[in-house]
Protein backbone atom coordinates (compact mmCIF):
# COMPACT_ATOMS: atom_id res chain seq x y z
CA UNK A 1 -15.70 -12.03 15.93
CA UNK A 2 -14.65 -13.53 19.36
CA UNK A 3 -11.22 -12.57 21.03
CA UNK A 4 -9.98 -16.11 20.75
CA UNK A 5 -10.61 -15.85 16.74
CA UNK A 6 -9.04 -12.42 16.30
CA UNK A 7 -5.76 -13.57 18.63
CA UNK A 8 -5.11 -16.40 16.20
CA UNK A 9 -6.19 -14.26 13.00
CA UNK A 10 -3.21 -11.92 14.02
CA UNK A 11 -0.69 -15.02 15.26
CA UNK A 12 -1.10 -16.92 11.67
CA UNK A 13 -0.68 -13.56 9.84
CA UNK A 14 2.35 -12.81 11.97
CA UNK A 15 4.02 -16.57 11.39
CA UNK A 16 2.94 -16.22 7.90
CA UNK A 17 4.96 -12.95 7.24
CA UNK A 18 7.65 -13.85 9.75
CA UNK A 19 8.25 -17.36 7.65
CA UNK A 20 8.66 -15.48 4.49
CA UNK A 21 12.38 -15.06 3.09
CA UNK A 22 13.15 -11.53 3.61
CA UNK A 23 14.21 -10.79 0.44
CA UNK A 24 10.23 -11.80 -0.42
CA UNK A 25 9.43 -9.52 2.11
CA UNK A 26 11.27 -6.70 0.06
CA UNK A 27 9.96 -7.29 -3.21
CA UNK A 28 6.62 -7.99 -2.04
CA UNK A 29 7.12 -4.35 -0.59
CA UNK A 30 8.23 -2.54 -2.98
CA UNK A 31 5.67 -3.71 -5.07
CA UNK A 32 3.18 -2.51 -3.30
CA UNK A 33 5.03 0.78 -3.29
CA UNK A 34 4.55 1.09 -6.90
CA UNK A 35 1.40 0.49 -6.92
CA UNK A 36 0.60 3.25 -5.07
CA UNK A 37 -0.14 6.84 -6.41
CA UNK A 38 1.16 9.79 -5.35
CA UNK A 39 0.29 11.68 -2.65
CA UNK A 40 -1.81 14.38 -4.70
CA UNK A 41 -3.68 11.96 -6.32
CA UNK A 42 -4.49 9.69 -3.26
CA UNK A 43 -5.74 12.78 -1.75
CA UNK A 44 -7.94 14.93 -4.24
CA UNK A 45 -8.00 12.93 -6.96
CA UNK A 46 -7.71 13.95 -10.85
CA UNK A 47 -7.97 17.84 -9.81
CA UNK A 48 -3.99 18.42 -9.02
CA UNK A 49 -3.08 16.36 -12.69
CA UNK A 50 -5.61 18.85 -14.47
CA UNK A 51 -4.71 22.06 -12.79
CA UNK A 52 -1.59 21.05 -13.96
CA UNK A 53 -1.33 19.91 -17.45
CA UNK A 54 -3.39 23.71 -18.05
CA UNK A 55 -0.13 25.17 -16.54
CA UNK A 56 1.96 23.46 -18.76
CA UNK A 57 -0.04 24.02 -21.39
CA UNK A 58 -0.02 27.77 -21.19
């Protein structure tokens, strides 16, 4: 990828956000905040969630 094509990749992505309504912005957010998992599970997987459902369990 040139320069040229990377500078207006990142202008049109900028405009693009930049036109958006910001309550958009907000939802479109917070959306993707949900969608995340939690920091545990982003970061070792299943092993934290099964470690701990054996603690409750006991």
């Amino acid at each position: 990828m040139k320069t040229n094509d990377y500078v207006k990749y990142i202008t049109q992505t900028v405009v693009k956000y930049i036109d958006q309504p910001k309550d958009d912005r907000k939802r479109i957010r917070a959306e993707k905040k949900e969608m995340k998992g939690t920091f545990l599970f982003r970061w070792f997987g299943i092993l934290p969630y099964l470690f701990a459902s054996i603690i409750r369990k006991k």
